[in-house]
Protein backbone atom coordinates (compact mmCIF):
# COMPACT_ATOMS: atom_id res chain seq x y z
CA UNK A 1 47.89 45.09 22.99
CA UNK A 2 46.08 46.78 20.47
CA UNK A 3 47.99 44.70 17.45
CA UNK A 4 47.26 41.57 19.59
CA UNK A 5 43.40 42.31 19.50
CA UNK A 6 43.65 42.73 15.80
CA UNK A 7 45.76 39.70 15.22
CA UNK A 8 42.96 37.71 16.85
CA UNK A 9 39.96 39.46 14.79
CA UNK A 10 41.88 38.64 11.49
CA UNK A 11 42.54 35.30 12.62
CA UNK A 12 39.08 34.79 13.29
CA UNK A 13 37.99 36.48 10.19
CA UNK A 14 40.03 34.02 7.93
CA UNK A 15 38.81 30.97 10.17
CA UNK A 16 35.37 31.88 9.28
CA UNK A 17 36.14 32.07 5.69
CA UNK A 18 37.97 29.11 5.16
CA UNK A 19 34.68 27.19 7.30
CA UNK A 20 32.51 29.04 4.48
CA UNK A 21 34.37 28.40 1.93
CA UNK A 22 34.66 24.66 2.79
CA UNK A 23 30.97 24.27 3.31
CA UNK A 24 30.48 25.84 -0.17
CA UNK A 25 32.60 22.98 -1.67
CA UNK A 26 30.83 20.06 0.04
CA UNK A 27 27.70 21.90 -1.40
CA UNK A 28 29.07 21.94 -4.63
CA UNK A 29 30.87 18.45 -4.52
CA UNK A 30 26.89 17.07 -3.27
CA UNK A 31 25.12 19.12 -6.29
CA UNK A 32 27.81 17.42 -8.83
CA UNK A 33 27.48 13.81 -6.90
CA UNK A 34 23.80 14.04 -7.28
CA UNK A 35 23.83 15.08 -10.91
CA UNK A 36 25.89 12.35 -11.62
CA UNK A 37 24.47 9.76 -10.22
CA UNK A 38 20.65 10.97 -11.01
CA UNK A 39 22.54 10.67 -15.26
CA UNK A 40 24.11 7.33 -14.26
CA UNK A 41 20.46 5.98 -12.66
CA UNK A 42 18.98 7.11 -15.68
CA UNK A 43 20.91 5.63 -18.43
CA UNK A 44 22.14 2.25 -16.48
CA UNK A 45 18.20 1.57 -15.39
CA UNK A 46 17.36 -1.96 -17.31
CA UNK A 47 13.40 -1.91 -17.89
CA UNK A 48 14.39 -6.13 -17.16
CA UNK A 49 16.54 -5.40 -14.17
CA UNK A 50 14.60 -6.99 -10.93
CA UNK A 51 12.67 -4.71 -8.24
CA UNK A 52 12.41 -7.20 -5.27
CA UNK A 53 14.63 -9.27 -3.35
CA UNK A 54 14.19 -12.97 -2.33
CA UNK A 55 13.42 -14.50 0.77
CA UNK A 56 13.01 -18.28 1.25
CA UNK A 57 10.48 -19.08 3.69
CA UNK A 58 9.22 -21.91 5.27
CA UNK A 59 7.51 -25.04 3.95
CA UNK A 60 5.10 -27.58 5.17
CA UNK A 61 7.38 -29.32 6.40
CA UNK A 62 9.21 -26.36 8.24
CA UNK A 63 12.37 -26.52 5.91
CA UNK A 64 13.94 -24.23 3.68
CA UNK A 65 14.26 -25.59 0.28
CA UNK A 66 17.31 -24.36 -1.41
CA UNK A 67 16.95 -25.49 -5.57
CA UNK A 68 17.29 -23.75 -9.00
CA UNK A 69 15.10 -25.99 -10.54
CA UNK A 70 12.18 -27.17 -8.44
CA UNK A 71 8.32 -25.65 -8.14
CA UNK A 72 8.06 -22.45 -6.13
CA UNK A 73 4.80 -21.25 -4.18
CA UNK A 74 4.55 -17.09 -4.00
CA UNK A 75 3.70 -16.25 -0.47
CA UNK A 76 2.37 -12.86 -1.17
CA UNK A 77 1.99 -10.51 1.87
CA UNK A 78 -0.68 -8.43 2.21
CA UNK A 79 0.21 -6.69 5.12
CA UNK A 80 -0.65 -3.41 6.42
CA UNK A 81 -2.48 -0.38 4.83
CA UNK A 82 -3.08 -1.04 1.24
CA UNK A 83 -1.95 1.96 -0.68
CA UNK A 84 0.93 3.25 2.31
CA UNK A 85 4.46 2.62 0.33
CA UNK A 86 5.93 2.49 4.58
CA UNK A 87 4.57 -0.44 6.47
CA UNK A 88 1.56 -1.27 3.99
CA UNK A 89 1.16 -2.39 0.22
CA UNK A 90 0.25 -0.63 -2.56
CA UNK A 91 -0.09 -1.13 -6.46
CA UNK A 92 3.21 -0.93 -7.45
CA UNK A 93 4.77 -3.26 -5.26
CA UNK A 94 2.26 -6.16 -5.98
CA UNK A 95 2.76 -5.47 -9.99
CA UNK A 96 6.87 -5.68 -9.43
CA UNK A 97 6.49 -8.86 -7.04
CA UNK A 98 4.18 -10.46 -9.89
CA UNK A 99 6.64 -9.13 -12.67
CA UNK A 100 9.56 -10.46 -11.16
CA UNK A 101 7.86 -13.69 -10.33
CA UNK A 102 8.47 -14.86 -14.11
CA UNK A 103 11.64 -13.91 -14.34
CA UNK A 104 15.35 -14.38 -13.53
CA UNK A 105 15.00 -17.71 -11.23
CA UNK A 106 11.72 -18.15 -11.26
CA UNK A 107 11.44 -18.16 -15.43
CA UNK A 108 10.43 -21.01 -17.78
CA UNK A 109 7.07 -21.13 -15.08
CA UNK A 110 8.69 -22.19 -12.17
CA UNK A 111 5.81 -20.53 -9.75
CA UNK A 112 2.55 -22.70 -9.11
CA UNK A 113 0.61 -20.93 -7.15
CA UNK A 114 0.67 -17.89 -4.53
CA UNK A 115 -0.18 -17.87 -1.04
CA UNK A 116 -2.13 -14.29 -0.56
CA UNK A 117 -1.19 -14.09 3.73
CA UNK A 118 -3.11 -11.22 5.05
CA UNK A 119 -3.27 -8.80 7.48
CA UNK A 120 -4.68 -5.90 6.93
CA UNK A 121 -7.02 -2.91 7.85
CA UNK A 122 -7.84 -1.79 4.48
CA UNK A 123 -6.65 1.16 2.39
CA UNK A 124 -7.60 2.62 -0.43
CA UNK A 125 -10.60 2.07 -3.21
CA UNK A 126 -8.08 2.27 -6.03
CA UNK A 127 -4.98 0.00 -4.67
CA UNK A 128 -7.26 -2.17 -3.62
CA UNK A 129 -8.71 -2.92 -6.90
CA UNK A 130 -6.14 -2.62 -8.87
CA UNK A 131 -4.18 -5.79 -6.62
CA UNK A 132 -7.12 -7.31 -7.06
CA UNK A 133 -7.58 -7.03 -10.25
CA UNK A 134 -4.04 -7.68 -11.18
CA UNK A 135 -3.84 -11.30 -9.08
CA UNK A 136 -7.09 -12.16 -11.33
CA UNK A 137 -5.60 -11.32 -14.59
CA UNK A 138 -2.07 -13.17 -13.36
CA UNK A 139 -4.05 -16.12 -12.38
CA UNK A 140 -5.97 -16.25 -15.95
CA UNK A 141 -2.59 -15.60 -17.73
CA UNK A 142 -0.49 -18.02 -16.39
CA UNK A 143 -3.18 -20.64 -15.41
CA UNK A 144 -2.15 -20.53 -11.39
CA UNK A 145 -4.05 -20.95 -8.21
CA UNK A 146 -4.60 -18.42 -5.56
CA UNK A 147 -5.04 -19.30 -2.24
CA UNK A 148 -6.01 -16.69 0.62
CA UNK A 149 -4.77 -17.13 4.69
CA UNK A 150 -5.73 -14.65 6.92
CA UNK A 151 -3.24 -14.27 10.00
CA UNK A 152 -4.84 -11.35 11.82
CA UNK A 153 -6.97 -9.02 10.43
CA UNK A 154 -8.78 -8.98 7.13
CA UNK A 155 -10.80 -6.47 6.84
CA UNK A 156 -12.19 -3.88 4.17
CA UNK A 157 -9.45 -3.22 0.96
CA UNK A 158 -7.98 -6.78 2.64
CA UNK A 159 -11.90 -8.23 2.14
CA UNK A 160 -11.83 -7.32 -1.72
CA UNK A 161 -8.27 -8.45 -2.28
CA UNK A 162 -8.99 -12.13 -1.07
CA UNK A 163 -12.21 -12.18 -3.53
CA UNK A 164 -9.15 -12.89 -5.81
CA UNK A 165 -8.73 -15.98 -4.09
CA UNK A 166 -9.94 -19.81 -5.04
CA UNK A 167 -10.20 -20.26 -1.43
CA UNK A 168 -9.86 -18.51 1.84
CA UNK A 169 -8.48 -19.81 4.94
CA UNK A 170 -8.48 -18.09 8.41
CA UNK A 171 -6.04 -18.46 11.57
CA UNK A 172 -7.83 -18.60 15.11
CA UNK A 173 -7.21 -14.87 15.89
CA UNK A 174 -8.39 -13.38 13.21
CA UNK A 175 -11.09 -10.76 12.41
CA UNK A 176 -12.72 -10.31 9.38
CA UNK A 177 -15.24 -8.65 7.57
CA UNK A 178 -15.87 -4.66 6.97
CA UNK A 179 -17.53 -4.43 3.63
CA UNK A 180 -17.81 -0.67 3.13
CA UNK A 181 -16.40 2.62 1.98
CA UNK A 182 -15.62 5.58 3.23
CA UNK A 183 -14.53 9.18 2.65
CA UNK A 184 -13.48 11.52 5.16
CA UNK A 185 -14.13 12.65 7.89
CA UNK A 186 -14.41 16.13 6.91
CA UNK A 187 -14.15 19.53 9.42
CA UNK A 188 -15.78 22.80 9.63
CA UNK A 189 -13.73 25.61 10.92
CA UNK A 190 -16.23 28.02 9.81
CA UNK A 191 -17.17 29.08 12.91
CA UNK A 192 -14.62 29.03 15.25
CA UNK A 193 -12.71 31.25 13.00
CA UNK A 194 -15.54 33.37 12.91
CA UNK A 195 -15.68 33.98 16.54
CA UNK A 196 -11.96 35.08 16.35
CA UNK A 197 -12.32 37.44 13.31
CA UNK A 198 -10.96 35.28 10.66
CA UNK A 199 -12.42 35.10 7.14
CA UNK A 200 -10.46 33.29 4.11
CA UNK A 201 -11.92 33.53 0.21
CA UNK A 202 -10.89 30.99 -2.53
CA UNK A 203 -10.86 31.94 -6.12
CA UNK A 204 -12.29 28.79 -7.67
CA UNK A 205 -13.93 28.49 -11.57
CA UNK A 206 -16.04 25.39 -11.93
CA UNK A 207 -19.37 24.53 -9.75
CA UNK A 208 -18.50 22.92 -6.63
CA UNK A 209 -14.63 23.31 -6.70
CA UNK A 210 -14.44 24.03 -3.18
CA UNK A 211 -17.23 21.51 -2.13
CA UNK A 212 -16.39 20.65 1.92
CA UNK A 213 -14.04 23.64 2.02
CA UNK A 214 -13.53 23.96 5.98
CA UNK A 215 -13.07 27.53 6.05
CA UNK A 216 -16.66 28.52 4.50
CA UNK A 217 -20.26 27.73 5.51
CA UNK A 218 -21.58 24.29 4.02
CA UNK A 219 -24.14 24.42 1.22
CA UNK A 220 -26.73 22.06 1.26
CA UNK A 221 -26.14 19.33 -0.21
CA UNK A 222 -22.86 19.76 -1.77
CA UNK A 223 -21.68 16.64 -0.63
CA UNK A 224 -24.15 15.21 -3.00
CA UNK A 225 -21.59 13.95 -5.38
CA UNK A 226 -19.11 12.68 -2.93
CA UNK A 227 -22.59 11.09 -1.43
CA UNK A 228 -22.65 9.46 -4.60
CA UNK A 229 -19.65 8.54 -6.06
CA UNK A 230 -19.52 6.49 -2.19
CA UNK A 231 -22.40 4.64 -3.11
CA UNK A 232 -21.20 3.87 -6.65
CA UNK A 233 -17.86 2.37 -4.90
CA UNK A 234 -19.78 0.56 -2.30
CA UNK A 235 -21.59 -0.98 -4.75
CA UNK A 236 -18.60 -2.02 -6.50
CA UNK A 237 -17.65 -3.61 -3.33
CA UNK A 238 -20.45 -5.57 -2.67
CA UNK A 239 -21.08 -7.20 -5.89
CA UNK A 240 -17.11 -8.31 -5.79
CA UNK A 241 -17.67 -9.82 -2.78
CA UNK A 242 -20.61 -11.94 -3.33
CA UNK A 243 -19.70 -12.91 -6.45
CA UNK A 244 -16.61 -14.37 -5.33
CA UNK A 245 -17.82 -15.75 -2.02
CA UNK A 246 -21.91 -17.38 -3.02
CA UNK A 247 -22.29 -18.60 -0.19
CA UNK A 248 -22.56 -15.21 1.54
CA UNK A 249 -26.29 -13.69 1.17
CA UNK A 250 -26.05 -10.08 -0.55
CA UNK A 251 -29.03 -8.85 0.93
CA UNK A 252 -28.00 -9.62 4.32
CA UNK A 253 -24.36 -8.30 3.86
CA UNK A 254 -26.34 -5.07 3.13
CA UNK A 255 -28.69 -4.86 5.29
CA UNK A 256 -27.51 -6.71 8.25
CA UNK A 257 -24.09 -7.46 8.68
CA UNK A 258 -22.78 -4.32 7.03
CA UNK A 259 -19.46 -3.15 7.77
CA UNK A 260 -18.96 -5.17 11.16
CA UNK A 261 -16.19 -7.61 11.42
CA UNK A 262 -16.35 -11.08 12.77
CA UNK A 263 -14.67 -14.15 14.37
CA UNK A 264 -13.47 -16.62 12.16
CA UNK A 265 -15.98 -19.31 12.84
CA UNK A 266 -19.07 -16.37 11.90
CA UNK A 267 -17.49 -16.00 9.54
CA UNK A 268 -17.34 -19.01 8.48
CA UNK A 269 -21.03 -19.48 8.86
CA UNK A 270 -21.88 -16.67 6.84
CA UNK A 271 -19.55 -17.48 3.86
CA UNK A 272 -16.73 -14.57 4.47
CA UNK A 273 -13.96 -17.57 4.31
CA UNK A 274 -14.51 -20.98 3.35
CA UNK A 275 -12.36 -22.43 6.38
CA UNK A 276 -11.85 -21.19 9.52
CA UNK A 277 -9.77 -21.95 13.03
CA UNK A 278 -7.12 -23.13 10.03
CA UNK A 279 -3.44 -22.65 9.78
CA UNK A 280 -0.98 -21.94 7.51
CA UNK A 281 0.80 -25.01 6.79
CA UNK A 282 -3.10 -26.11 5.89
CA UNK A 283 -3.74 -23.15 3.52
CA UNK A 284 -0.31 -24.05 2.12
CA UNK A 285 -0.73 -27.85 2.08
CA UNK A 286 -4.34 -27.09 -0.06
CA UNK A 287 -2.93 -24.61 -2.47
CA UNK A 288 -0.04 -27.32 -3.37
CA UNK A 289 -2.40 -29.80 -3.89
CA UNK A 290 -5.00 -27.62 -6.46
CA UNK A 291 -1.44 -27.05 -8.17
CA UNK A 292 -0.25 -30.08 -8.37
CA UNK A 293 2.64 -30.00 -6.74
CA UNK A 294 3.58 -32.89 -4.65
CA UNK A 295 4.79 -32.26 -0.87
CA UNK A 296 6.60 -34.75 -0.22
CA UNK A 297 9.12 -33.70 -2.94
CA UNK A 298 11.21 -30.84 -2.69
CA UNK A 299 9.86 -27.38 -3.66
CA UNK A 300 9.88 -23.76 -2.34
CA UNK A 301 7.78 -21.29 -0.56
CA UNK A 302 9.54 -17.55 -1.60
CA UNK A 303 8.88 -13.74 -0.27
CA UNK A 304 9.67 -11.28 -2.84
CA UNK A 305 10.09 -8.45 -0.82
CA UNK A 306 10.20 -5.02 -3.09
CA UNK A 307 13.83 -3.22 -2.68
CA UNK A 308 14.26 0.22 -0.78
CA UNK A 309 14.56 2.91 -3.09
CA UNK A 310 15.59 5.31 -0.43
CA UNK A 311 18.75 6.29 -1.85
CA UNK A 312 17.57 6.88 -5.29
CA UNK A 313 14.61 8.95 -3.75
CA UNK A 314 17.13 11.04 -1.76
CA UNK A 315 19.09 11.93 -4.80
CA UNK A 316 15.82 12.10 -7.50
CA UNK A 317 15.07 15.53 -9.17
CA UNK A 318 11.57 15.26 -6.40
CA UNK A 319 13.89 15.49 -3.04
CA UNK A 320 13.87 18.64 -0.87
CA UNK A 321 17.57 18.09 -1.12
CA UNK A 322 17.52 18.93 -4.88
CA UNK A 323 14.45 20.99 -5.05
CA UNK A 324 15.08 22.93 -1.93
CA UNK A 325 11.41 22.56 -1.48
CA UNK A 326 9.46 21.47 2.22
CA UNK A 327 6.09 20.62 1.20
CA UNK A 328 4.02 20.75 4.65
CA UNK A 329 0.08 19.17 5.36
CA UNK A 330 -2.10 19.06 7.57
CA UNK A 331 -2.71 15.69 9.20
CA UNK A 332 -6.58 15.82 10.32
CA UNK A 333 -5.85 12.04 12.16
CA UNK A 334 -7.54 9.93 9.54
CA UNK A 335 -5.19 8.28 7.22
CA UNK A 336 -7.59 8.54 3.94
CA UNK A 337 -7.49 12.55 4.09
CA UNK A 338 -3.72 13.87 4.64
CA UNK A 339 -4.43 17.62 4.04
CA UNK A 340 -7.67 18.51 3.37
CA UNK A 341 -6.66 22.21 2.62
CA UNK A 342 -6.02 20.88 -0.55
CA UNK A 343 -9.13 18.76 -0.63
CA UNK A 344 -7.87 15.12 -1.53
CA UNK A 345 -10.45 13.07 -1.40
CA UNK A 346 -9.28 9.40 -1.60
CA UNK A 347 -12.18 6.96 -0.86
CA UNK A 348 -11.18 4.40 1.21
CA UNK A 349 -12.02 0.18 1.69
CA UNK A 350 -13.27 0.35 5.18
């Protein structure tokens, strides 16, 4: 009996060995997989090689055009929050779409316009900008025109995106408006921490380092600079979008209709959009006819959709699975501030 017991302690010794031994392999099989490929990704990467994939959507006519040769309209979606890489849009995936765009298939010019079709809540200050900016400088470059159609919401980031527009059209439901910025909101946990006999101290060099640090009394007015720097993009905003859109009065975007958002036919009236109660195949049938394209011969609307890069981010030297590294924040519930432990401040369209 006794030899019995031990039989079944060795056995079970030498099971769990070969189990660790095996899991060590796979380990070591995934470390040499990921070097490999990470050296393969790195060296087979063409700077020309394409960072979207097609779609063929729709035209006028509610066909699908299928030709190597004929004009092509861009449907560009701004859909949404602008500067979210899941579920929104953000800089780099509107300067790939407009890369690609005169290349591979749709070289030698092929693309006459784009069709900007939004829906969106706003992001942030610096995507924002830099889409719009980009769409101005493509539309200078290559001598194209840029037509805007709201399907839903357009408001804030999506507001100074379609100042890139020649003309804005908006669908029946839509909402659109809120010309503003902001940053925050910020919490105090100074107190409540207090009352629970808490303290923290940060080691900082450099006035204001800490400004709005949650776990410390407030200073007066150390929000000055945030205060202004606000203002500055607000500003910014405003001049964008009445320089783009005259017909919409500056001082009363200011001073009366702020950051509210509006029907389509208000806005209409007060010079947000230059048509409203529209729809699509109208934006679309307007933006073929400033390019000169003619509808009633063949041609194609396309969606270049950017291309998941999940598999190269699993494997990248910036994964947990390589780095062995779980970064953790603090989500305060508003989307512009994700931890603001480490005081990000990211000003926001809204």
């Amino acid at each position: 009996m006794e030899m019995q017991r031990e039989s079944i302690f060795v056995s079970a010794i030498r099971s769990f060995c070969k189990m660790f031994f095996a899991v060590c392999g796979i380990f070591l099989a995934f470390i040499a997989m990921t070097c490999l490929y990470n050296a393969i990704a790195d060296t087979a990467t063409s700077p020309t090689e394409s960072k979207t994939t097609v779609h063929y959507l729709p035209d006028a006519n509610w066909k699908r055009e299928s030709s190597t040769t004929s004009p092509v309209i861009l449907q560009l979606n701004v859909h949404g929050v602008i500067g979210e890489t899941k579920g929104g849009i953000d800089t780099k995936a509107v300067q790939n779409i407009l890369l690609d765009s005169r290349t591979g298939d749709f070289k030698n010019n092929r693309v006459k316009g784009i069709l900007l079709h939004m829906n969106t809540p706003g992001g942030t200050v610096v995507d924002s900008d830099n889409i719009y900016r980009m769409l101005k400088e493509y539309k200078a470059l290559y001598k194209v025109p840029v037509f805007a159609y709201i399907d839903g919401l357009c408001a804030s980031g999506g507001m100074y995106i379609s100042c890139a527009a020649d003309q804005v059209y908006a669908g029946p439901a839509s909402l659109i408006g809120s010309v503003g910025v902001v940053i925050g909101p910020f919490f105090n946990f100074f107190d409540a921490l207090s009352k629970i006999g808490i303290s923290s101290k940060t080691i900082t060099e450099g006035l204001d380092k800490d400004m709005m640090n949650p776990f410390r009394a407030w200073k007066p007015n150390e929000d000055a600079s945030l205060q202004a720097v606000t203002a500055y993009y607000y500003q910014q905003f405003v001049d964008i979008v009445t320089s783009a859109k005259p017909r919409l009065n500056k001082e009363k975007l200011i001073h009366d209709y702020g950051a509210k958002i509006f029907d389509p036919m208000t806005a209409q009236e007060y010079g947000y959009v230059d048509f409203a109660e529209a729809s699509r195949d109208t934006a679309l049938l307007a933006l073929l006819k400033e390019a000169g394209v003619d509808p009633s011969q063949t041609y194609q609307v396309v969606e270049l959709e950017p291309k998941s890069e999940w598999i190269k981010s699993l494997f990248n030297s910036q994964s947990p699975l390589c780095t062995g590294r779980i970064e953790h924040t603090i989500d305060t519930g508003a989307p512009q501030i994700r931890d603001q432990v480490a005081y990000l401040y990211q000003p926001m369209c809204e």
